[in-house]
C-alpha atoms as a PDB file:
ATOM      1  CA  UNK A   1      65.338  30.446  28.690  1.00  0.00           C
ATOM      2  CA  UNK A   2      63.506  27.175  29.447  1.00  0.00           C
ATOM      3  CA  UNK A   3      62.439  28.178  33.024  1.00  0.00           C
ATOM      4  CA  UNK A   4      58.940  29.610  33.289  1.00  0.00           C
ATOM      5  CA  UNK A   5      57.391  31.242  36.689  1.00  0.00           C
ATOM      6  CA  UNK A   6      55.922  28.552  38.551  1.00  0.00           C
ATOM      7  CA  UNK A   7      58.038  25.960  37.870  1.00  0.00           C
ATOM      8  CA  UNK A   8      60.204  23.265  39.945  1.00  0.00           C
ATOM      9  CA  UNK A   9      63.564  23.612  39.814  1.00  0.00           C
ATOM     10  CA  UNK A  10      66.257  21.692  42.410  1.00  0.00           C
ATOM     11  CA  UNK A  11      68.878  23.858  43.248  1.00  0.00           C
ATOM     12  CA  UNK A  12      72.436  22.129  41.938  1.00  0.00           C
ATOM     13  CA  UNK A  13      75.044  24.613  43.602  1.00  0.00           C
ATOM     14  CA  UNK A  14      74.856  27.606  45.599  1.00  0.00           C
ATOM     15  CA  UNK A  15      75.086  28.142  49.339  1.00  0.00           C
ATOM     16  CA  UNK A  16      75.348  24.717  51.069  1.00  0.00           C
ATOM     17  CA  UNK A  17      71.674  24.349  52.459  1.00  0.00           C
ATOM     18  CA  UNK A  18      70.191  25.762  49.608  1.00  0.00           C
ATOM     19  CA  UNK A  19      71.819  22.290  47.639  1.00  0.00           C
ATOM     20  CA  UNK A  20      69.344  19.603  46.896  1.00  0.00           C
ATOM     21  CA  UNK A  21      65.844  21.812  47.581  1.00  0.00           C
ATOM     22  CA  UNK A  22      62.860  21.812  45.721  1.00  0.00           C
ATOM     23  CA  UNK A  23      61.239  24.593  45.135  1.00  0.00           C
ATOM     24  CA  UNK A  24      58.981  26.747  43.043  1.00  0.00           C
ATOM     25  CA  UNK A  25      59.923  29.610  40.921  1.00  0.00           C
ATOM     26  CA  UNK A  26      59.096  33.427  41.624  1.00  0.00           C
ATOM     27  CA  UNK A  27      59.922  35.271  38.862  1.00  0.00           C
ATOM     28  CA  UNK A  28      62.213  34.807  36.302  1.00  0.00           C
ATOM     29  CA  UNK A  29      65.137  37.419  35.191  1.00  0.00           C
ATOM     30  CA  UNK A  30      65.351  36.793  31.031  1.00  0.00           C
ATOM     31  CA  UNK A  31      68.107  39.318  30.076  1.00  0.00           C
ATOM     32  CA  UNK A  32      70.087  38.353  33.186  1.00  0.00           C
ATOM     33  CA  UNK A  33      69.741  34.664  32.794  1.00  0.00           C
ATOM     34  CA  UNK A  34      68.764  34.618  36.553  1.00  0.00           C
ATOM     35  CA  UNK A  35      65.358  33.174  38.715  1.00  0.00           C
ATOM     36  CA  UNK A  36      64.123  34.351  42.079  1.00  0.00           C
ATOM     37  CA  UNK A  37      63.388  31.049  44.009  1.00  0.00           C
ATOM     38  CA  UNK A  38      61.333  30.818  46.559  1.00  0.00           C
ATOM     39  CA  UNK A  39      62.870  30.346  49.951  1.00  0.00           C
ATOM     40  CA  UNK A  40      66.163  29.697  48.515  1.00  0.00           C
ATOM     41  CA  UNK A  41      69.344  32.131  48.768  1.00  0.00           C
ATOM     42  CA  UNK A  42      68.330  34.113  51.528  1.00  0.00           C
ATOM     43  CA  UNK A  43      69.945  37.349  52.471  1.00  0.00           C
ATOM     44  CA  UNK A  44      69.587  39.426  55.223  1.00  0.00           C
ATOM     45  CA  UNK A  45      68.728  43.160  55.220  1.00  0.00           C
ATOM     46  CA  UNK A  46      68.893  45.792  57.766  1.00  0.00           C
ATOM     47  CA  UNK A  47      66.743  48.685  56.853  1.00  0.00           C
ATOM     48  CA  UNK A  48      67.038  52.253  58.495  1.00  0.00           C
ATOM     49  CA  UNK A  49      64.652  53.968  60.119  1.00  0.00           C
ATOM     50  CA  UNK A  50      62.855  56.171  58.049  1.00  0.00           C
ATOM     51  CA  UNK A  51      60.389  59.140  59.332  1.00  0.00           C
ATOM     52  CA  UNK A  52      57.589  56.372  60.652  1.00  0.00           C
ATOM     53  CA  UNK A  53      58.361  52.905  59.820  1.00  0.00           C
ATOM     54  CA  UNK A  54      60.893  51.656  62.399  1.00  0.00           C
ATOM     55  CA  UNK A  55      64.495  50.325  61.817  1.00  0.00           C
ATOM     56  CA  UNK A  56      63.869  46.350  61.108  1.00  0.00           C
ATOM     57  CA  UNK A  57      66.207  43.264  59.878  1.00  0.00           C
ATOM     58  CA  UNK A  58      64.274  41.394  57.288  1.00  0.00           C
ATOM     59  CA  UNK A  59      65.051  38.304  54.973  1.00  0.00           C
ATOM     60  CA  UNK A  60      64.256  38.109  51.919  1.00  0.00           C
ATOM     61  CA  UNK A  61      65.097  35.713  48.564  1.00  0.00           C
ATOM     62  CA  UNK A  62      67.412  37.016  46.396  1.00  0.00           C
ATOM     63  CA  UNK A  63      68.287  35.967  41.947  1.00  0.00           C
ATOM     64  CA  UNK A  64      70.626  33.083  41.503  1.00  0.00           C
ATOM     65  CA  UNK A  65      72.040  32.397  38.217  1.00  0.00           C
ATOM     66  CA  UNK A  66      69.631  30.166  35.839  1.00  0.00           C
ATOM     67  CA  UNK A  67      72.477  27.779  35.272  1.00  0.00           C
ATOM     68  CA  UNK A  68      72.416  26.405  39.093  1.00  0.00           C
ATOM     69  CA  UNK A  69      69.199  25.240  38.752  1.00  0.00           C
ATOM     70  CA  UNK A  70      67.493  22.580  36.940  1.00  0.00           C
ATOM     71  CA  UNK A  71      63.845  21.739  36.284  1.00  0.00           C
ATOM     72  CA  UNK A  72      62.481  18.546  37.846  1.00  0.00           C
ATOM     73  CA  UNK A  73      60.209  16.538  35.971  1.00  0.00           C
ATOM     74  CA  UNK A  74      56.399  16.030  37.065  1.00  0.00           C
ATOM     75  CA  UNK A  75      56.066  12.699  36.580  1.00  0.00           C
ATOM     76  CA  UNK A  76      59.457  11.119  37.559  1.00  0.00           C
ATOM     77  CA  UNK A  77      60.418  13.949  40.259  1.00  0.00           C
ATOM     78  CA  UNK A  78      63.695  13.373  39.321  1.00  0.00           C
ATOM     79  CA  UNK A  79      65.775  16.954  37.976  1.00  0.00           C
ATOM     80  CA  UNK A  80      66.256  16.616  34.337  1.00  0.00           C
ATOM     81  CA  UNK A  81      67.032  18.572  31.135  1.00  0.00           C
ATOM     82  CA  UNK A  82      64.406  19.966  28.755  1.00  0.00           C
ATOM     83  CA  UNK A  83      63.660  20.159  25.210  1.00  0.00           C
ATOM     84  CA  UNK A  84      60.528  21.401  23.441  1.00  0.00           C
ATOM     85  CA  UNK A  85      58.072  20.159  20.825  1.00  0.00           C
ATOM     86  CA  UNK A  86      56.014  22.373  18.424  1.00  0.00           C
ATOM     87  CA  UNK A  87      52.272  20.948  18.094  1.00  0.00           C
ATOM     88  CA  UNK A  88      50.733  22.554  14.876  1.00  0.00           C
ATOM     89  CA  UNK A  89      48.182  25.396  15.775  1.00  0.00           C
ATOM     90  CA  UNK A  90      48.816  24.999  19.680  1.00  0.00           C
ATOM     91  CA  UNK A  91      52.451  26.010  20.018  1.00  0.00           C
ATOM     92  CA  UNK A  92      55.812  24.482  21.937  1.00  0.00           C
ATOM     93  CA  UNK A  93      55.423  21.566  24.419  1.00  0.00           C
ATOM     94  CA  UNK A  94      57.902  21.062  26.984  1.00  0.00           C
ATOM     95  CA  UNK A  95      59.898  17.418  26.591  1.00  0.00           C
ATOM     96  CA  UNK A  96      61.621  15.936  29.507  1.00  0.00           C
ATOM     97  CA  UNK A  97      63.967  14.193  28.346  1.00  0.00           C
ATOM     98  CA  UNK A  98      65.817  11.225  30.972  1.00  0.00           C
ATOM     99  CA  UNK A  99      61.926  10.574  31.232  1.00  0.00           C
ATOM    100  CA  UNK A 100      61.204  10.226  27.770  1.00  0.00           C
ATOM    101  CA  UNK A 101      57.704  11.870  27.961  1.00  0.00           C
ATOM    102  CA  UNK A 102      56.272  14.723  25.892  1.00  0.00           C
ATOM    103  CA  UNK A 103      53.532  16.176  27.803  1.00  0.00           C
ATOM    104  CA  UNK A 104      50.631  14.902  25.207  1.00  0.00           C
ATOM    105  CA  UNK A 105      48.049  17.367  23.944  1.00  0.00           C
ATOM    106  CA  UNK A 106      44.897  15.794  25.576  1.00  0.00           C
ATOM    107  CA  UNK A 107      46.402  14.930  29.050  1.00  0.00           C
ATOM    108  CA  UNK A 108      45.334  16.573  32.356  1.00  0.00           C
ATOM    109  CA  UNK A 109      48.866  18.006  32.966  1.00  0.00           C
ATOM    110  CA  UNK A 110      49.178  19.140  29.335  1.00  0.00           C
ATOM    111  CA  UNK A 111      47.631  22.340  30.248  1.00  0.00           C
ATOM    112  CA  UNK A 112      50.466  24.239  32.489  1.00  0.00           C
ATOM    113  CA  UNK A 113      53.273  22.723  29.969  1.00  0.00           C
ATOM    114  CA  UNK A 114      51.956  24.534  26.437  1.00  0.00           C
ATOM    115  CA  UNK A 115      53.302  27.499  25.597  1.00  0.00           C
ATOM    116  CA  UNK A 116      51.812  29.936  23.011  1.00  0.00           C
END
């Protein structure tokens, strides 16, 4: 999966004003080819009470599919696809590709992209 934690995604499809958001990554769900994103998909929950803690409605985020969601690129801010790019001795690089950028090895923002 390209998605790592931490990441910006926009959310493509879903629940109507989920559509169009930025936001950051949670956690990410490898085997189920799902994400937890924050603030996005939220459900609501109605929890009993339980000896002391009282009976309370709470929100809370819940996985959507990895397919409805596509990284945005840092330095266009524009959602795009992703490829990577092995560096000898450092590891995989993401590529962005509508931007046409490889993160290079040397660059301030090079640091969050490598992968080892």
């Amino acid at each position: 999966m390209k998605i790592r934690t931490w990441d910006k995604v926009m959310i493509m499809s879903g629940k109507e004003q989920d559509r169009g958001q930025v936001a950051e990554v949670l956690k990410v769900f490898a085997d189920e080819n799902k994400v937890l994103v924050k603030w996005i998909n939220l459900v609501t929950r109605h929890l009993k009470k339980q000896w002391t803690n009282p009976g309370q409605i709470i929100k809370m985020e819940k996985a959507i599919n990895a397919s409805n969601v596509m990284l945005v690129c840092p330095f266009t801010n524009k959602p795009t696809r992703v490829g990577f790019v092995k560096i000898e001795e450092k590891g995989k690089i993401k590529k962005f590709r509508f931007s046409k950028k490889a993160v290079k090895e040397n660059g301030g923002e090079a640091k969050k992209f490598i992968i080892k």
